[in-house]
N, C-alpha and C. Protein backbone atom coordinates (compact mmCIF):
# COMPACT_ATOMS: atom_id res chain seq x y z
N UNK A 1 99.42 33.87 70.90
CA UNK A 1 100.40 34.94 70.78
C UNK A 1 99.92 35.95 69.74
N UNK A 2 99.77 37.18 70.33
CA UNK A 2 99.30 38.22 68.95
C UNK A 2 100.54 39.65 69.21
N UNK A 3 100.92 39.34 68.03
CA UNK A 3 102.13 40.44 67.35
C UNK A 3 101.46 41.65 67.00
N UNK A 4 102.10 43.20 67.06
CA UNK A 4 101.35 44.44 67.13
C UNK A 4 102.51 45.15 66.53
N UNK A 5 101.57 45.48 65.46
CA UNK A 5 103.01 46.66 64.87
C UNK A 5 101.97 47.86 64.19
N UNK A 6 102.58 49.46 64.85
CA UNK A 6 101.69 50.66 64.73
C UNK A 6 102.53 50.81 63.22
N UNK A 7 101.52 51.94 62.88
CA UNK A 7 101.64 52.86 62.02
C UNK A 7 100.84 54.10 61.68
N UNK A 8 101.92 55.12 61.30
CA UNK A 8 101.37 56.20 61.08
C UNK A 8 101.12 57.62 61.66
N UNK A 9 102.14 57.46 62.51
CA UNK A 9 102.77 58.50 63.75
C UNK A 9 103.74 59.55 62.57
N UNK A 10 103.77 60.53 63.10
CA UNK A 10 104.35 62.18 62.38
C UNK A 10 104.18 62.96 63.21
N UNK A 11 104.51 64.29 62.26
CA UNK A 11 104.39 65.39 62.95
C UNK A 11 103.46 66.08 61.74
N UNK A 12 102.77 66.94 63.00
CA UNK A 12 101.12 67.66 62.22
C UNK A 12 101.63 68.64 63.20
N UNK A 13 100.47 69.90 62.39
CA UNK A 13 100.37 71.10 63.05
C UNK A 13 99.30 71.18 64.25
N UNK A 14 99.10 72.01 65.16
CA UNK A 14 98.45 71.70 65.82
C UNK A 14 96.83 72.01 64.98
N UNK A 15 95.35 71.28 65.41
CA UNK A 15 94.24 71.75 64.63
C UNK A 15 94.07 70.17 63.47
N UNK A 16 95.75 70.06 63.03
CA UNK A 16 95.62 69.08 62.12
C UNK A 16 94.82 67.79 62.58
N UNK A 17 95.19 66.50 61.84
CA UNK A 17 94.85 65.35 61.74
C UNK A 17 96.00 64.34 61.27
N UNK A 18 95.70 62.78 62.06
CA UNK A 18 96.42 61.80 61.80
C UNK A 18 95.33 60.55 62.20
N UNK A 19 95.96 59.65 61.20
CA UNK A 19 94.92 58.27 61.71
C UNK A 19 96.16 56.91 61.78
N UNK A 20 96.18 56.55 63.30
CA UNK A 20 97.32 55.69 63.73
C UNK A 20 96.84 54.54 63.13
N UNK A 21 97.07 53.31 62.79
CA UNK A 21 96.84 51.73 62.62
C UNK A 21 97.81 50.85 63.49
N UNK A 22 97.13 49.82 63.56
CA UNK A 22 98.14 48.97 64.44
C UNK A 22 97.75 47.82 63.59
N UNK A 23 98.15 46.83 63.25
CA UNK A 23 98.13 45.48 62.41
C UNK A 23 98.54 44.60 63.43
N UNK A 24 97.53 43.39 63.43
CA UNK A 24 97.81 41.98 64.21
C UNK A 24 98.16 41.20 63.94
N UNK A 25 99.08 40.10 64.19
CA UNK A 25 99.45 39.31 63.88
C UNK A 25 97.76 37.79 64.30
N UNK A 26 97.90 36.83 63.97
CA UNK A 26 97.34 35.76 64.73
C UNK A 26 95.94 35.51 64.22
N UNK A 27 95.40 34.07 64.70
CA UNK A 27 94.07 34.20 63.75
C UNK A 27 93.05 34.52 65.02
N UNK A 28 93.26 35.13 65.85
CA UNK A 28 92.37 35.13 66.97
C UNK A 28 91.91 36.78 67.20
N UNK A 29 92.46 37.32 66.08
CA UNK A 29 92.22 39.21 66.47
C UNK A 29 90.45 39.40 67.00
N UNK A 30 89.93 39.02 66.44
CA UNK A 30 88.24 39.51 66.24
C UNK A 30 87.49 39.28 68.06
N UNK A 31 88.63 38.42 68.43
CA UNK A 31 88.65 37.67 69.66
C UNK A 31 89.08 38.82 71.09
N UNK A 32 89.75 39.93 70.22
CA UNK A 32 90.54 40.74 71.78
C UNK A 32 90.33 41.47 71.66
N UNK A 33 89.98 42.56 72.70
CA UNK A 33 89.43 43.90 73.15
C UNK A 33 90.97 44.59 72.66
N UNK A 34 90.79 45.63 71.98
CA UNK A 34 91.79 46.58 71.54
C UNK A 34 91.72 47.69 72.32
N UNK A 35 93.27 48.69 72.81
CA UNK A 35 93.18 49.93 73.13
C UNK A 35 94.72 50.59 72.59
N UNK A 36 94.30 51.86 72.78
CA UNK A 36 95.32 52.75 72.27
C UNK A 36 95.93 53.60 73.96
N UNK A 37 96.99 53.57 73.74
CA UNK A 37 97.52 54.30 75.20
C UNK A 37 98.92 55.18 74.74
N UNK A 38 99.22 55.96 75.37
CA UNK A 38 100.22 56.68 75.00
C UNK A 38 101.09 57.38 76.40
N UNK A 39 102.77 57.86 76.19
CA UNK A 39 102.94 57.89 76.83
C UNK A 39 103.99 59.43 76.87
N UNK A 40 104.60 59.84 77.51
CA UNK A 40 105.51 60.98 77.40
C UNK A 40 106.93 60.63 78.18
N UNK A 41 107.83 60.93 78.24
CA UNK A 41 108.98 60.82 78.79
C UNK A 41 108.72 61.63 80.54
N UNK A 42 108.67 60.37 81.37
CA UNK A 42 108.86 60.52 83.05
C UNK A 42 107.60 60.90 83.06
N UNK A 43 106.17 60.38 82.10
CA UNK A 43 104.94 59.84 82.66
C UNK A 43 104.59 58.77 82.69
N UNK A 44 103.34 58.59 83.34
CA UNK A 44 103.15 57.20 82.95
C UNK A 44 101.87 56.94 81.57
N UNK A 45 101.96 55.64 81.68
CA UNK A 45 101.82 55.32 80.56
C UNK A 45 100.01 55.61 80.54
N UNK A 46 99.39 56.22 79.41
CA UNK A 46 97.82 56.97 79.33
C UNK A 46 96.98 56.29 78.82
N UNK A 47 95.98 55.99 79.24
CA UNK A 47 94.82 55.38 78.67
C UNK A 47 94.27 56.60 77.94
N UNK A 48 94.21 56.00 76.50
CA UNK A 48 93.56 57.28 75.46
C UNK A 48 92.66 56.38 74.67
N UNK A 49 91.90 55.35 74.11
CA UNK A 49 90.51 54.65 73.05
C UNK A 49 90.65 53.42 73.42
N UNK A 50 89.47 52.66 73.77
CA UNK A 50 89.45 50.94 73.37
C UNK A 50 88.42 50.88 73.01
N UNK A 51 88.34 49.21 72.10
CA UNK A 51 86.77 49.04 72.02
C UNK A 51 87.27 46.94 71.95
N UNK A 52 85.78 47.30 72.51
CA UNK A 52 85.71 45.90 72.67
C UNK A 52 85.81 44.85 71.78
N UNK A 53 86.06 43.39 71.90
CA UNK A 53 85.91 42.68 70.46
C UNK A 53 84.21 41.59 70.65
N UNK A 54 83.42 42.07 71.23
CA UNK A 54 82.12 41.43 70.97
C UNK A 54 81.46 42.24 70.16
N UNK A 55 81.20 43.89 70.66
CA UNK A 55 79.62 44.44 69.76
C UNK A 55 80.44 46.09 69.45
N UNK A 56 81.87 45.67 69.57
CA UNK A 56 82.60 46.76 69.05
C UNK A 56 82.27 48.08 70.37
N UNK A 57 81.93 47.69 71.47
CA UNK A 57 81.77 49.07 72.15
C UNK A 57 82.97 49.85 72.12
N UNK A 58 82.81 51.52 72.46
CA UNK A 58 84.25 52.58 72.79
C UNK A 58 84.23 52.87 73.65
N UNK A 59 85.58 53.52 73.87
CA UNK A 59 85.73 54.30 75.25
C UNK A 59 86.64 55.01 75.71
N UNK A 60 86.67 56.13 76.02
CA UNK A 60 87.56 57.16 75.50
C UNK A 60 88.17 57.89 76.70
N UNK A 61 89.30 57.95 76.87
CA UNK A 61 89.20 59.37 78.14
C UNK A 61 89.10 60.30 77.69
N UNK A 62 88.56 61.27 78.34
CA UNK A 62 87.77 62.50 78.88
C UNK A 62 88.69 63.53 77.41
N UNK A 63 90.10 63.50 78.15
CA UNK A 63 90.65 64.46 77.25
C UNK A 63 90.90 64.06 75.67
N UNK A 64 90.25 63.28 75.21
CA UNK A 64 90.86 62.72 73.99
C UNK A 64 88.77 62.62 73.03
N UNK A 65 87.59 62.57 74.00
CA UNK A 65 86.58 62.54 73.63
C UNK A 65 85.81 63.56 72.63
N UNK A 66 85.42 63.18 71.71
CA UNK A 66 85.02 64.02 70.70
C UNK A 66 85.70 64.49 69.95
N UNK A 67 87.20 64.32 69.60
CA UNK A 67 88.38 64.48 68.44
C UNK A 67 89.04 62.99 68.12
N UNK A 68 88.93 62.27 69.03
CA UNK A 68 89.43 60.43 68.65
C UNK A 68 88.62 59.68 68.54
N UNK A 69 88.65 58.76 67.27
CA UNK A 69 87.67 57.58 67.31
C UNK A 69 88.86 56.51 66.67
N UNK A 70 88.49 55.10 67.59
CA UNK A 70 88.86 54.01 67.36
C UNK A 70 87.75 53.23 66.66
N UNK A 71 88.02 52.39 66.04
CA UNK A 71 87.73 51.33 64.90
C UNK A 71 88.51 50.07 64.57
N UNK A 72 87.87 49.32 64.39
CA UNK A 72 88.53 47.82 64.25
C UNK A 72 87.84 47.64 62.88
N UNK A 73 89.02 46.69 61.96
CA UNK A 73 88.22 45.83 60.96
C UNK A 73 89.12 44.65 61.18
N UNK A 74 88.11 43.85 61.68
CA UNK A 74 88.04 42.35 62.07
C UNK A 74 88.75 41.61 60.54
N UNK A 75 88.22 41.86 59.58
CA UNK A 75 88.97 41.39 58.34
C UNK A 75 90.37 41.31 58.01
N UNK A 76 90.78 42.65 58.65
CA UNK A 76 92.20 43.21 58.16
C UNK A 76 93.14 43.19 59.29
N UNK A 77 92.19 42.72 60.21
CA UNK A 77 93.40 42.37 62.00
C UNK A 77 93.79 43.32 62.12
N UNK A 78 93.17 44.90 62.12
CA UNK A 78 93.61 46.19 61.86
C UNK A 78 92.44 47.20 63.20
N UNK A 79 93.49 47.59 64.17
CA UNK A 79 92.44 48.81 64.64
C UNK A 79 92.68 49.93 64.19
N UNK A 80 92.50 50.41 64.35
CA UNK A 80 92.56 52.59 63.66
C UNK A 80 92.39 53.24 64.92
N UNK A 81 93.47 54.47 64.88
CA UNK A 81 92.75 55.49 66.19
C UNK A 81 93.20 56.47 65.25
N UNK A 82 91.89 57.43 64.85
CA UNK A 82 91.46 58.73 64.01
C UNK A 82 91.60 59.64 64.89
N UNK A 83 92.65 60.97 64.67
CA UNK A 83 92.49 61.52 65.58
C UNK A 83 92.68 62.91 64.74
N UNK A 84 91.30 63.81 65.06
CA UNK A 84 91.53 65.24 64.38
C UNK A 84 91.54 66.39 65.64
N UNK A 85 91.46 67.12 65.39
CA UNK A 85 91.78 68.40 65.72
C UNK A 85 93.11 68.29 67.12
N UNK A 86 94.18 67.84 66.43
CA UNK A 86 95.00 67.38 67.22
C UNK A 86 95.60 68.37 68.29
N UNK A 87 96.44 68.56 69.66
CA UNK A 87 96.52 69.37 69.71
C UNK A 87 98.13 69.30 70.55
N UNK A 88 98.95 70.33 70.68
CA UNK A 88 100.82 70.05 71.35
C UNK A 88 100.22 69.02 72.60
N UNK A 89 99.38 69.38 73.14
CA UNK A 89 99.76 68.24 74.21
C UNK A 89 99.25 66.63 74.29
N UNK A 90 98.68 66.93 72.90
CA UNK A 90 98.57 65.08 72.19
C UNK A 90 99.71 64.44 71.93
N UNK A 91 100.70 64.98 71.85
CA UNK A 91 102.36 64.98 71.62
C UNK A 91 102.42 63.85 72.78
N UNK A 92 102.98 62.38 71.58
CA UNK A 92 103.51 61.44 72.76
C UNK A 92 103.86 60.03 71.99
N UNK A 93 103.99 59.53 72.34
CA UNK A 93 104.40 57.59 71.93
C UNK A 93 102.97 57.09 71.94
N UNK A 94 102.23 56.88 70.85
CA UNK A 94 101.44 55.97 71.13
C UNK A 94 101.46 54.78 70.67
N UNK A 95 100.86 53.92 71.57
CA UNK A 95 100.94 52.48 71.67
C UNK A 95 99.51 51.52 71.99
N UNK A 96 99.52 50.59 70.71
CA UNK A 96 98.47 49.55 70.35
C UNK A 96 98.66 48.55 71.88
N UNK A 97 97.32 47.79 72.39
CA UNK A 97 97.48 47.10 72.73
C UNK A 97 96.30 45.79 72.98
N UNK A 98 96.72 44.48 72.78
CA UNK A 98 95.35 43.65 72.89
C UNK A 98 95.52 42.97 73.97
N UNK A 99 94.03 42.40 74.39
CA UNK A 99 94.11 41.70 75.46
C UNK A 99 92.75 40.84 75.19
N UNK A 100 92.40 39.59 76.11
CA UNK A 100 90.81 39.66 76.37
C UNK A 100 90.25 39.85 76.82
N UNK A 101 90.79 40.29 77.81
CA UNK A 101 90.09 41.31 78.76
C UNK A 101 90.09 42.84 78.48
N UNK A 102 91.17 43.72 78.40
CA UNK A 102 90.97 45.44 77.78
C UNK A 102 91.06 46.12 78.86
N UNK A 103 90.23 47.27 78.56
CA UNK A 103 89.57 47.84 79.07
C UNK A 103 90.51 49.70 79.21
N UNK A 104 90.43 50.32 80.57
CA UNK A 104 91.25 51.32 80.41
C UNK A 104 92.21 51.23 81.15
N UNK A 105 93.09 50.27 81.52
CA UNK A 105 93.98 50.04 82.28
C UNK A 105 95.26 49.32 81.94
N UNK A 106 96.43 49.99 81.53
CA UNK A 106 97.52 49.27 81.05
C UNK A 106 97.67 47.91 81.52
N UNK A 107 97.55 47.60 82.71
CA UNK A 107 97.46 46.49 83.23
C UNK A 107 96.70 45.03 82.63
N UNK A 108 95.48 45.65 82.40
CA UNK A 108 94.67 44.98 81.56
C UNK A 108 94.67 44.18 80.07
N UNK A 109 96.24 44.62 79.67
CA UNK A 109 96.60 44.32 78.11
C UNK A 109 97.78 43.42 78.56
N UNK A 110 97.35 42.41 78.01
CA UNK A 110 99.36 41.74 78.16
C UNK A 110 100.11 41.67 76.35
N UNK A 111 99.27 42.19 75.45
CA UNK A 111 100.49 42.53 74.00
C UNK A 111 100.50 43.98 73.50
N UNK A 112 101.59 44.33 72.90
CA UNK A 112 101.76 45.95 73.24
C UNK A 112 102.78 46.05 71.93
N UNK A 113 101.95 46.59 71.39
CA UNK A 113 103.28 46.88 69.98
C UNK A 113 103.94 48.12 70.45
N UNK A 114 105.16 48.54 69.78
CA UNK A 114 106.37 49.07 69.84
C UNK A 114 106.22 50.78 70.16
N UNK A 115 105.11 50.55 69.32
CA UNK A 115 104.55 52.71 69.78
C UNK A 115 105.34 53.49 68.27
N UNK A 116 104.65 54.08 67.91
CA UNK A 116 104.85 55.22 66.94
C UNK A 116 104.50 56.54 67.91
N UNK A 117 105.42 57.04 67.23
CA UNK A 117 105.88 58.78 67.81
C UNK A 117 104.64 59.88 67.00
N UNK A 118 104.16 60.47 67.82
CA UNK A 118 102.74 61.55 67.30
C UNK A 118 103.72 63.36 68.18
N UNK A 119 103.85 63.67 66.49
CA UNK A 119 104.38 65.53 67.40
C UNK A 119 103.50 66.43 66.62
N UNK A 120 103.08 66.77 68.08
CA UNK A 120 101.63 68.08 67.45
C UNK A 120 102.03 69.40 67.93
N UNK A 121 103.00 70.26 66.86
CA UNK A 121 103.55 71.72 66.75
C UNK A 121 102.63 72.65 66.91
N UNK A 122 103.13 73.30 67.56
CA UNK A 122 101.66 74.69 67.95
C UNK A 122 102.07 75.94 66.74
């Protein structure tokens, strides 16, 4: 069983910066592929960073590449999703999730912390 609780959701200007965390519960973190997904009201739910838990690979969609980087520290049962040059339509719920499997597919995660709120003002 691994417990997921975000942090670090606000409101930024657009251009700005925020860096989300999610904290794990369990002694098995180092063990599960992490991703970040997010969602908007009457969409569905977005694959936006994962990385793996063997050699740390990333992986990003398209619209989120080259302003987001995810990071894990295996020590602190802690992933990070860094996200600069933010922009209004980054505006959404984002939400931690582990699995051992991953990958970019909500499906693919069966633990899902609660989601912190990200509002990017133009």
């Amino acid at each position: 069983q691994v417990q997921l609780v975000e942090s670090g959701g606000g409101l930024v200007q657009a251009g700005g910066s925020l860096r989300l965390s999610c904290a794990a519960s369990g002694r098995t973190f180092s063990s599960y592929a992490m991703g970040w997904f997010r969602q908007t009201p009457g969409k569905e739910r977005e694959f936006v960073a994962a990385i793996s838990w063997s050699f740390g690979s990333t992986y990003y969609a398209d619209s989120v590449k080259g302003r987001f980087t995810i990071s894990r520290n295996n020590a602190k049962n802690t992933v990070y999703l860094q996200m600069n040059s933010l922009k209004p339509e980054d505006t959404a719920v984002y939400y931690c999730a582990a699995d051992e499997m991953g990958g970019s597919s909500s499906s693919g995660y069966k633990y899902w912390g609660q989601g912190t709120q990200v509002t990017v003002s133009s």
